[in-house]
PDB file of N, CA and C in Angstrom:
ATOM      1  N   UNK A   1     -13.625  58.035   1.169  1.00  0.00           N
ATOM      2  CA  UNK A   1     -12.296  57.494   0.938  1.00  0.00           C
ATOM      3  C   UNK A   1     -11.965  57.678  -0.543  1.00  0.00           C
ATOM      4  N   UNK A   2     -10.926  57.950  -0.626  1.00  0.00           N
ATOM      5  CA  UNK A   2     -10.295  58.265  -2.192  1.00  0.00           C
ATOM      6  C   UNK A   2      -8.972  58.083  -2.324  1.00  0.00           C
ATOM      7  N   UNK A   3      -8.554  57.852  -3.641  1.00  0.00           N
ATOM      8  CA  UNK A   3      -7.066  57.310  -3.995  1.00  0.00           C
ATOM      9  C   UNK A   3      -6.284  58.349  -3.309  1.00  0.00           C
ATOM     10  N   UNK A   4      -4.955  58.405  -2.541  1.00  0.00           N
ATOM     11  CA  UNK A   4      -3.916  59.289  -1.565  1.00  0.00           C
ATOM     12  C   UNK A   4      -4.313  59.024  -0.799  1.00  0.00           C
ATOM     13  N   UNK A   5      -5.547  58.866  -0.030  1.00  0.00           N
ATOM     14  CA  UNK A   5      -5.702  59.280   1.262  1.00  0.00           C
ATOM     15  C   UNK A   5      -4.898  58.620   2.641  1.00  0.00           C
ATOM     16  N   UNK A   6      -4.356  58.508   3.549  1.00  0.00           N
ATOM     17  CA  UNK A   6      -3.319  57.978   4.255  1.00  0.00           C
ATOM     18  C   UNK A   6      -4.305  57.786   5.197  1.00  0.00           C
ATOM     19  N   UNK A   7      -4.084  56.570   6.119  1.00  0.00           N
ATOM     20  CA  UNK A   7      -4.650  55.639   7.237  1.00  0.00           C
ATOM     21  C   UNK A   7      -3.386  55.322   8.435  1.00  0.00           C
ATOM     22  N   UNK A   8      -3.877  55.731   9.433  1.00  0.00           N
ATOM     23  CA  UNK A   8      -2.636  55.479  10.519  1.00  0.00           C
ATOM     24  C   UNK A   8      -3.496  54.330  11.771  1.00  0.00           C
ATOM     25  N   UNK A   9      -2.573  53.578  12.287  1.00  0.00           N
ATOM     26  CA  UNK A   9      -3.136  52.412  13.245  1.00  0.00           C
ATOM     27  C   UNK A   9      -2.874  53.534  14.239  1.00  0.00           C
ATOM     28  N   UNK A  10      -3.916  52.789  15.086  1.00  0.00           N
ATOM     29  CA  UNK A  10      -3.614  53.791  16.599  1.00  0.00           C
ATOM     30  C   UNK A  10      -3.255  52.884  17.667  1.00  0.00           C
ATOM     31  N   UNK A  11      -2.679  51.313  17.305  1.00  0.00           N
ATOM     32  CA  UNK A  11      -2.411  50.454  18.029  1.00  0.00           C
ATOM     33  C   UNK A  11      -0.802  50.338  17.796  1.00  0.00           C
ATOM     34  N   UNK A  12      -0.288  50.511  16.444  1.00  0.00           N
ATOM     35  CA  UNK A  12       0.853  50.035  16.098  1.00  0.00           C
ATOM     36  C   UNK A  12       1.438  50.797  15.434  1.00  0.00           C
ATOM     37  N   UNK A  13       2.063  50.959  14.697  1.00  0.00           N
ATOM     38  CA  UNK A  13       3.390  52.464  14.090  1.00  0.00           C
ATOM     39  C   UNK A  13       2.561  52.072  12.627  1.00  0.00           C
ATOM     40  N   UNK A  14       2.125  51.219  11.881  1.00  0.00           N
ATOM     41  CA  UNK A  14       1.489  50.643  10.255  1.00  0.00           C
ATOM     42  C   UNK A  14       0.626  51.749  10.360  1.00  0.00           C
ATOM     43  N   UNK A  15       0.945  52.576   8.414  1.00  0.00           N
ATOM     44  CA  UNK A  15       0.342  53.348   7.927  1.00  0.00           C
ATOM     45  C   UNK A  15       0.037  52.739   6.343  1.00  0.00           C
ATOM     46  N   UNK A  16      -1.154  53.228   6.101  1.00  0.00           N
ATOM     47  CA  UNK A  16      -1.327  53.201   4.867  1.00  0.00           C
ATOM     48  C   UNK A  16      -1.816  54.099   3.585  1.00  0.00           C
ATOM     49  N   UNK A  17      -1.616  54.175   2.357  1.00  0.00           N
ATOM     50  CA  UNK A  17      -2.512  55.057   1.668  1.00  0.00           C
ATOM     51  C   UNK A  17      -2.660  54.293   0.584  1.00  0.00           C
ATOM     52  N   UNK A  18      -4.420  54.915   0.352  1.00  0.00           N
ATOM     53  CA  UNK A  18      -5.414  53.920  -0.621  1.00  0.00           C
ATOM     54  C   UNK A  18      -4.880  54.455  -1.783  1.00  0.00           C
ATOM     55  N   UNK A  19      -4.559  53.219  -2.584  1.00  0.00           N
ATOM     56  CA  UNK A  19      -4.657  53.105  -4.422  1.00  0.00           C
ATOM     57  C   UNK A  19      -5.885  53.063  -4.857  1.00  0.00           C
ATOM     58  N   UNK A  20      -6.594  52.103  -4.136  1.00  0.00           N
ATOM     59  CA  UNK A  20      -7.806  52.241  -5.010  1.00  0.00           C
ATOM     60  C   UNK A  20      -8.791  52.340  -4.373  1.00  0.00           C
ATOM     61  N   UNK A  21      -9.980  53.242  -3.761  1.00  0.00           N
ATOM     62  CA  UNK A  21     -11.128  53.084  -3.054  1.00  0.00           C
ATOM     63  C   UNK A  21     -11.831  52.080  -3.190  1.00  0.00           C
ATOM     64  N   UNK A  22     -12.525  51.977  -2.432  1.00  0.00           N
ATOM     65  CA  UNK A  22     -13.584  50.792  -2.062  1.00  0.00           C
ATOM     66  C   UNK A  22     -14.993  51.166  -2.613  1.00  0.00           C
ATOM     67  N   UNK A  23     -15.799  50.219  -3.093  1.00  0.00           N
ATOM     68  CA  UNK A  23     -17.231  50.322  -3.923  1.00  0.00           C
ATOM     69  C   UNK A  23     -18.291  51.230  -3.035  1.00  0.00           C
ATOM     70  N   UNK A  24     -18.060  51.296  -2.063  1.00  0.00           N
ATOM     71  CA  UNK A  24     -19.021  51.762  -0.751  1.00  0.00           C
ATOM     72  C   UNK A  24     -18.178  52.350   0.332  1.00  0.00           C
ATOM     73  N   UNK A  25     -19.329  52.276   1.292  1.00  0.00           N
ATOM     74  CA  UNK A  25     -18.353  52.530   2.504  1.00  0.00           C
ATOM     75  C   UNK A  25     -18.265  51.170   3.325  1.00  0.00           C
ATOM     76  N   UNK A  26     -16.705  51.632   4.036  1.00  0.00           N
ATOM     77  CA  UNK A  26     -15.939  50.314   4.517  1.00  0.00           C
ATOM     78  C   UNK A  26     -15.521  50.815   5.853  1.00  0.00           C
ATOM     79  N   UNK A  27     -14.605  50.035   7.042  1.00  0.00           N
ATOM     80  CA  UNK A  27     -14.116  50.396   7.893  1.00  0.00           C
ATOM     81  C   UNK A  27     -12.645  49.422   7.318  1.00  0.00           C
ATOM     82  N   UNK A  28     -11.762  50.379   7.722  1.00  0.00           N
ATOM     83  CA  UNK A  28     -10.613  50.174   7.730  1.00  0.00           C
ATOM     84  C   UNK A  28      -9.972  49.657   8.907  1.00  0.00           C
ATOM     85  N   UNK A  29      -9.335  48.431   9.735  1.00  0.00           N
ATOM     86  CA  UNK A  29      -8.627  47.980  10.661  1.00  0.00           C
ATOM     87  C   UNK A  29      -7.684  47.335  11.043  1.00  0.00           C
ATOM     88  N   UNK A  30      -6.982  47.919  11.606  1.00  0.00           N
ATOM     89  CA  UNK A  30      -5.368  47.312  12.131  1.00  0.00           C
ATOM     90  C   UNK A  30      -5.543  46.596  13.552  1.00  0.00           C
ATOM     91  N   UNK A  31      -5.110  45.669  13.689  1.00  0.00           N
ATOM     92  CA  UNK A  31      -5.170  45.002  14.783  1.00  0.00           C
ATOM     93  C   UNK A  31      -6.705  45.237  15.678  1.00  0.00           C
ATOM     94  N   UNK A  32      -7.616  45.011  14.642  1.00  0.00           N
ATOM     95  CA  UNK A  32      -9.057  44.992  15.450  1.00  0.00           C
ATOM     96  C   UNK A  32      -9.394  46.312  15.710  1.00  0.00           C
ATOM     97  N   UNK A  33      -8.613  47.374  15.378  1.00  0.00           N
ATOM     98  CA  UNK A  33      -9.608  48.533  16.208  1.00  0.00           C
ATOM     99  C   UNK A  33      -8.936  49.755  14.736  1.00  0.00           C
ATOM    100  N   UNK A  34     -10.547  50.695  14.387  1.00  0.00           N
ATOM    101  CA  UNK A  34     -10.408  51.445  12.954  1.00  0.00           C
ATOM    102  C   UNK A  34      -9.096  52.256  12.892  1.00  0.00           C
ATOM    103  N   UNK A  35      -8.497  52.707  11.436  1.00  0.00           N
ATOM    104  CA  UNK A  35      -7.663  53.393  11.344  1.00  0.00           C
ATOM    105  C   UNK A  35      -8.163  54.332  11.308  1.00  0.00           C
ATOM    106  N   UNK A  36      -7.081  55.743  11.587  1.00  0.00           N
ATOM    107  CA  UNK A  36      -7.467  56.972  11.836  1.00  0.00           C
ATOM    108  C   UNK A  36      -7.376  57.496  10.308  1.00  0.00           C
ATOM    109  N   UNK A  37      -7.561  59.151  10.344  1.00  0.00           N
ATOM    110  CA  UNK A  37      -6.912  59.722   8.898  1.00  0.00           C
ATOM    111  C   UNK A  37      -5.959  60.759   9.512  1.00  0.00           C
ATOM    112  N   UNK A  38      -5.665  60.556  10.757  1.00  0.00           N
ATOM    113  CA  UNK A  38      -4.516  61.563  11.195  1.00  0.00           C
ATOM    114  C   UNK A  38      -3.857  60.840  11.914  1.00  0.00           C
ATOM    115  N   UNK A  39      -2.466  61.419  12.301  1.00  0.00           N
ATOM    116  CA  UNK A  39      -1.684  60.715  12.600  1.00  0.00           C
ATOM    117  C   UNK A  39      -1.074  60.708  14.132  1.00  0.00           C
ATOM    118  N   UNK A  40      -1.857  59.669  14.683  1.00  0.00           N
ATOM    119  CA  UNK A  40      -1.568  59.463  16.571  1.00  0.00           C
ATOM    120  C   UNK A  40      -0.213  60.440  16.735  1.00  0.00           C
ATOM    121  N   UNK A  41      -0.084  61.125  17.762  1.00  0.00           N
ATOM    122  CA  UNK A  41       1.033  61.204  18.144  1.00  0.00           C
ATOM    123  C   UNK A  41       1.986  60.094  18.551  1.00  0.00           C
ATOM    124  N   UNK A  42       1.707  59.312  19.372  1.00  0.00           N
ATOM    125  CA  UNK A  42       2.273  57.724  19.640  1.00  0.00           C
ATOM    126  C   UNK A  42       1.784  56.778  19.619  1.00  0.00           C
ATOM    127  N   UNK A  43       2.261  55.460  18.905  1.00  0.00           N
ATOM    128  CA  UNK A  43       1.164  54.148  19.006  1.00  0.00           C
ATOM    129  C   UNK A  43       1.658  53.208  20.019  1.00  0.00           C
ATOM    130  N   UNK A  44       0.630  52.625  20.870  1.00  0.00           N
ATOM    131  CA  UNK A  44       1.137  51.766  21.139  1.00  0.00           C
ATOM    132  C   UNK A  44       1.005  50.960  20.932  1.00  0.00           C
ATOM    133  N   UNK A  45       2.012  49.839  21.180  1.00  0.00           N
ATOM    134  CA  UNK A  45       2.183  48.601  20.236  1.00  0.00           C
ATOM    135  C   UNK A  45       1.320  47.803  20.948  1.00  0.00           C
ATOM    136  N   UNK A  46      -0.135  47.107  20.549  1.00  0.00           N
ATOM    137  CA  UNK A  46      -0.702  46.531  21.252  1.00  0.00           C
ATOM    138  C   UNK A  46      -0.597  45.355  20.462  1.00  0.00           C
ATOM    139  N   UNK A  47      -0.474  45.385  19.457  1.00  0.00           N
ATOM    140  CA  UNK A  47      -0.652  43.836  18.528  1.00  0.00           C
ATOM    141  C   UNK A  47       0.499  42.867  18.741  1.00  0.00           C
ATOM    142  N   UNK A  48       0.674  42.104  18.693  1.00  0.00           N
ATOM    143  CA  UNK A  48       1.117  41.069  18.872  1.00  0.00           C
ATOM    144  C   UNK A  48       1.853  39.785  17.483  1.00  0.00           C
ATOM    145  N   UNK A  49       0.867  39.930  16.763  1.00  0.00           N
ATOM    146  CA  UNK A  49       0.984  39.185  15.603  1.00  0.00           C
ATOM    147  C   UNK A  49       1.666  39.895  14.158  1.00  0.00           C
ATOM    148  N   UNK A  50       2.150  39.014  13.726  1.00  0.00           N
ATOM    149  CA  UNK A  50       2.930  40.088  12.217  1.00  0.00           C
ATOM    150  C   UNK A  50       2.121  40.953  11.343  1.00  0.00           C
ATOM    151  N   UNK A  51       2.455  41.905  11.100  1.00  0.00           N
ATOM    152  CA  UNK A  51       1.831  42.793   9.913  1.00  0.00           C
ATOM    153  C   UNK A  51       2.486  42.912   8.890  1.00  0.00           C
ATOM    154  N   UNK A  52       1.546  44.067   8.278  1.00  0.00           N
ATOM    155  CA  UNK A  52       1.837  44.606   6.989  1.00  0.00           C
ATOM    156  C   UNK A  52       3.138  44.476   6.523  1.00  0.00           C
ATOM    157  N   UNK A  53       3.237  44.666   5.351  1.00  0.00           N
ATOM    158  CA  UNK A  53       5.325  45.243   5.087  1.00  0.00           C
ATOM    159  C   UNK A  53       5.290  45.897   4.436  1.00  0.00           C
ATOM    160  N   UNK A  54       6.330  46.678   4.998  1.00  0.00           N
ATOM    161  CA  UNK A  54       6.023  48.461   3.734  1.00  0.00           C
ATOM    162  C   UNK A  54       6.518  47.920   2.598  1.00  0.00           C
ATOM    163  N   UNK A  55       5.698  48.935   1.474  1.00  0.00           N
ATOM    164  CA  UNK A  55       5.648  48.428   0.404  1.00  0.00           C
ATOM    165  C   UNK A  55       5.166  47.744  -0.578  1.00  0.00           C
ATOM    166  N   UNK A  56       4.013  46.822   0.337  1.00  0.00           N
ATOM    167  CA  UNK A  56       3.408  45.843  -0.332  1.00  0.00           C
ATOM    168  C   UNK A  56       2.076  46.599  -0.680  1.00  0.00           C
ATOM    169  N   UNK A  57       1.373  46.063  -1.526  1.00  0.00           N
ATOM    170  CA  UNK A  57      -0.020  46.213  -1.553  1.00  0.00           C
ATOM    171  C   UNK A  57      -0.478  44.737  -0.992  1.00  0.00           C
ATOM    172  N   UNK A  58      -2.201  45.422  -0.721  1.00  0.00           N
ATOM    173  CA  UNK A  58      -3.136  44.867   0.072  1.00  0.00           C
ATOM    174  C   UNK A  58      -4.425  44.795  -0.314  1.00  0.00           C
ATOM    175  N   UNK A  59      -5.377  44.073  -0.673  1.00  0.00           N
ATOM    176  CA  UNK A  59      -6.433  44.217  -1.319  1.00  0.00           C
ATOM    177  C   UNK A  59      -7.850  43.120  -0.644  1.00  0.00           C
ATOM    178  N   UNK A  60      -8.935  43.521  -1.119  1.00  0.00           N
ATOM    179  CA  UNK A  60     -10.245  43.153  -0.491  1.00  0.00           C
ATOM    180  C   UNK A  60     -11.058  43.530  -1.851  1.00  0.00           C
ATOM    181  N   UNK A  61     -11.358  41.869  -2.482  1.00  0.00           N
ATOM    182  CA  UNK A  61     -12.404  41.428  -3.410  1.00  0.00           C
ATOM    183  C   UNK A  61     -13.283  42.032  -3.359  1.00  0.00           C
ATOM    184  N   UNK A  62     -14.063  41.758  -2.570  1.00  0.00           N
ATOM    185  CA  UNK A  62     -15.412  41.982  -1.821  1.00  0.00           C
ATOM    186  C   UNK A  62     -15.694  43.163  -1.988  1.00  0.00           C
ATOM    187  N   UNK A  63     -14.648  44.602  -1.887  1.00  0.00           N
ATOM    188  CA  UNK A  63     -15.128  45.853  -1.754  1.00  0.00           C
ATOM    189  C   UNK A  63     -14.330  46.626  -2.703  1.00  0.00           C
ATOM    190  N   UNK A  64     -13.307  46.089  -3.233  1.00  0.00           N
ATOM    191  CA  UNK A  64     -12.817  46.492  -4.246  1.00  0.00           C
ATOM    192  C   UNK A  64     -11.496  47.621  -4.004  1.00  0.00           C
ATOM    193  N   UNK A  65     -10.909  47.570  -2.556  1.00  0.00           N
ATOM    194  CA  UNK A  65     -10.600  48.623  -1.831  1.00  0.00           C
ATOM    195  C   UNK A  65      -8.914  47.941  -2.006  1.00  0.00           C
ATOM    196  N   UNK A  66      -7.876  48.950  -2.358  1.00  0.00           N
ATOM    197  CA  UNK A  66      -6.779  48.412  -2.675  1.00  0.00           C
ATOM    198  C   UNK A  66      -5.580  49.301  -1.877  1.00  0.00           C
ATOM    199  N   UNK A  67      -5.001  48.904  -0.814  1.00  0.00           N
ATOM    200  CA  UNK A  67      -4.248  49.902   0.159  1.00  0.00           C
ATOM    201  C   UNK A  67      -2.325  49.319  -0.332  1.00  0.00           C
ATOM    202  N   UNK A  68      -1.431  50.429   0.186  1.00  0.00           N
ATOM    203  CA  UNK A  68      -0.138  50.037   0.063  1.00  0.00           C
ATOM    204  C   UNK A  68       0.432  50.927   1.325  1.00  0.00           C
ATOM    205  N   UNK A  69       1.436  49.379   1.882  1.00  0.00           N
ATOM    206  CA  UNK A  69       1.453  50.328   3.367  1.00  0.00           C
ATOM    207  C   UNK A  69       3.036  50.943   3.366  1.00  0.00           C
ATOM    208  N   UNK A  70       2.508  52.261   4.247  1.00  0.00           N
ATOM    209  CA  UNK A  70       3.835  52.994   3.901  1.00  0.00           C
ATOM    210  C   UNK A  70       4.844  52.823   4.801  1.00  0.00           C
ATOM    211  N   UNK A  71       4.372  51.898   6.094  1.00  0.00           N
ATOM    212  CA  UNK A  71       5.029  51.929   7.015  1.00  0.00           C
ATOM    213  C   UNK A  71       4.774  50.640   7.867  1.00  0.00           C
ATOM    214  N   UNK A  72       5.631  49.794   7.826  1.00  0.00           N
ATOM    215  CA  UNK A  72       5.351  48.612   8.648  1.00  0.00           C
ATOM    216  C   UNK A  72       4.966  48.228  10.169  1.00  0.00           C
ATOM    217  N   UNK A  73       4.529  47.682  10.789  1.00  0.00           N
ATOM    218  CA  UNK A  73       4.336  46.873  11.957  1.00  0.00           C
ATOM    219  C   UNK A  73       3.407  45.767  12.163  1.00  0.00           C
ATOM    220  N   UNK A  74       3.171  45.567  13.286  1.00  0.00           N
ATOM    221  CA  UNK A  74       2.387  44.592  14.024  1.00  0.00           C
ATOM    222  C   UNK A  74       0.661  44.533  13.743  1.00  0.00           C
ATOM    223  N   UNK A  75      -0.079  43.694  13.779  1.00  0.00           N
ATOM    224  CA  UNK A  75      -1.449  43.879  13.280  1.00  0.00           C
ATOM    225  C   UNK A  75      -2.059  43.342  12.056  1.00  0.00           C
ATOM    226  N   UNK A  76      -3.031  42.761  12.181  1.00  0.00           N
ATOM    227  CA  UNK A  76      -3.553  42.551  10.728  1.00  0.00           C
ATOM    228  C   UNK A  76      -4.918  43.348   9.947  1.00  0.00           C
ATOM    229  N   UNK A  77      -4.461  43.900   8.420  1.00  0.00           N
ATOM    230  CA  UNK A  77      -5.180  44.887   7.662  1.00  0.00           C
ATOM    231  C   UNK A  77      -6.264  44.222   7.791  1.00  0.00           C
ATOM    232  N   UNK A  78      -7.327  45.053   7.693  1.00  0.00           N
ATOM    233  CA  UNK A  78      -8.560  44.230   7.304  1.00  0.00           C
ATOM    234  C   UNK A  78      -9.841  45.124   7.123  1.00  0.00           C
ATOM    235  N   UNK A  79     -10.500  44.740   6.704  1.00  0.00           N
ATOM    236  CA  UNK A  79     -11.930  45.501   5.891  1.00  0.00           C
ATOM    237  C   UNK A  79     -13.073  44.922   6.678  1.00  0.00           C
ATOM    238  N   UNK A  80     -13.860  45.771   6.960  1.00  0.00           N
ATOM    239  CA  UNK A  80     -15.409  45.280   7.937  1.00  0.00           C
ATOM    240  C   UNK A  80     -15.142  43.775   8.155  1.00  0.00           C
ATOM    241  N   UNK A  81     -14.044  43.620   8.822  1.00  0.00           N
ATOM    242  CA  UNK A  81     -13.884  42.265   9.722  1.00  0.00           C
ATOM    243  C   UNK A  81     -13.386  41.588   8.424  1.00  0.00           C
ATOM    244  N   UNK A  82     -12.977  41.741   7.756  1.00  0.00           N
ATOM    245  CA  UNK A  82     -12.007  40.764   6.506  1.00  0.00           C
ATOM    246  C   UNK A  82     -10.673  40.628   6.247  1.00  0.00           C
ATOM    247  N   UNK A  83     -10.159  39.599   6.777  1.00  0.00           N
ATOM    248  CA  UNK A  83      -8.527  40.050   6.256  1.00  0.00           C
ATOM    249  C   UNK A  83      -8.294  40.454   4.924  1.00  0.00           C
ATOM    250  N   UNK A  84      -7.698  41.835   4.763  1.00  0.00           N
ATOM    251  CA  UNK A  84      -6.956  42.567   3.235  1.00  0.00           C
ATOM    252  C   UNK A  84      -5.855  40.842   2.823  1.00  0.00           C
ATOM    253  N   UNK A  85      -5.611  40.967   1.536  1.00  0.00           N
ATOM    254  CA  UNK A  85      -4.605  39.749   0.882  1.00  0.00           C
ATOM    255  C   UNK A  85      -3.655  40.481   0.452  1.00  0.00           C
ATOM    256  N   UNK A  86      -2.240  40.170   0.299  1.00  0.00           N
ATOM    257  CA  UNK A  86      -0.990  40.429   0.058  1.00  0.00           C
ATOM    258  C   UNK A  86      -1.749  40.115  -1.829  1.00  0.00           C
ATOM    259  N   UNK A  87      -1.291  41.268  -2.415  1.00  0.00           N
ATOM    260  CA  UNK A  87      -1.087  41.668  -4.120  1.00  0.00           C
ATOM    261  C   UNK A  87       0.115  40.838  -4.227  1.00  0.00           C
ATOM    262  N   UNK A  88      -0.038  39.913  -5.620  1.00  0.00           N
ATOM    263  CA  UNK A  88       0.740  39.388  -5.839  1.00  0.00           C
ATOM    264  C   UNK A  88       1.668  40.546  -6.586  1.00  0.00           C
ATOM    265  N   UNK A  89       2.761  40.044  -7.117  1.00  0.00           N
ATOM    266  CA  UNK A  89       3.552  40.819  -8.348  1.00  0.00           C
ATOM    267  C   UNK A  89       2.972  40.771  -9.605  1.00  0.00           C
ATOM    268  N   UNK A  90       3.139  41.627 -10.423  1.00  0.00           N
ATOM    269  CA  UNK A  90       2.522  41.487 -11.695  1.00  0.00           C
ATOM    270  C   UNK A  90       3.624  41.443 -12.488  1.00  0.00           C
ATOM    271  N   UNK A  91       4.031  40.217 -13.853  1.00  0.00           N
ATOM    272  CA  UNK A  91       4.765  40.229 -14.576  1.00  0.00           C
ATOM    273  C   UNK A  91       5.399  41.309 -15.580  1.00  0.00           C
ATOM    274  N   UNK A  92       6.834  41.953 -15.445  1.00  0.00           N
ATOM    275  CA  UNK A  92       7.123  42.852 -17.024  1.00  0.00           C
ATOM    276  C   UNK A  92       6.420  42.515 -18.034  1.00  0.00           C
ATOM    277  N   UNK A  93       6.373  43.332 -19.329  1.00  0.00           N
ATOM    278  CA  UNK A  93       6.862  42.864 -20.538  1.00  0.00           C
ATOM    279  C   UNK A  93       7.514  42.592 -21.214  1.00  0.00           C
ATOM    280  N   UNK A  94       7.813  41.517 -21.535  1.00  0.00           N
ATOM    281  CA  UNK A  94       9.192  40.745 -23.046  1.00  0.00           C
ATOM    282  C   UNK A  94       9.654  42.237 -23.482  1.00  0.00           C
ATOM    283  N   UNK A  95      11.009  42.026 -23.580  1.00  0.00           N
ATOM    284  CA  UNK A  95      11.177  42.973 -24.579  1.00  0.00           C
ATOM    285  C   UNK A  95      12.509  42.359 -24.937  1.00  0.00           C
ATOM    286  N   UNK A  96      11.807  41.839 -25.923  1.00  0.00           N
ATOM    287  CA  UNK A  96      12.847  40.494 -26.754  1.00  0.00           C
ATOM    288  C   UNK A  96      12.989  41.703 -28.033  1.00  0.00           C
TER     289      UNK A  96
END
């Protein structure tokens, strides 16, 4: 895994691509089951619960692995069974 690389759910339409790799190796998962690195022809929507939102970043302490999704849906991100956390905003600088 390396910074660009794009992640597609094969449950739900949510894509992602890594900012920052992970310390090791990880499994990547959307609604419980791994993301691909190519892109399903069709997903189906199996999840149920809210996901990602394009745009946001997503991150995992633990492994150091930092994703931003390019494409929203249903499902929750998550790392060898860990929910990913919504990146807060990071403040401008003054420019008094």
């Amino acid at each position: 895994m390396k910074p660009g690389t794009r992640f597609w759910s094969t449950v739900s339409p949510v894509s992602v691509v890594v900012v920052r790799p992970a310390a090791g190796e990880v499994t990547l998962t959307c609604g419980g089951v791994p993301m691909v690195e190519q892109e399903p022809g069709t997903a189906a929507v199996t999840a149920e619960a809210e996901g990602p939102l394009i745009g946001k970043r997503y991150a995992d302490e633990d492994s150091g692995l930092q994703v931003m999704c390019t494409r929203g849906g249903a499902g929750e991100l998550a790392v060898d069974g860990r929910p990913l956390q919504l990146m807060g905003t990071r403040p401008l600088p003054a420019s008094d």
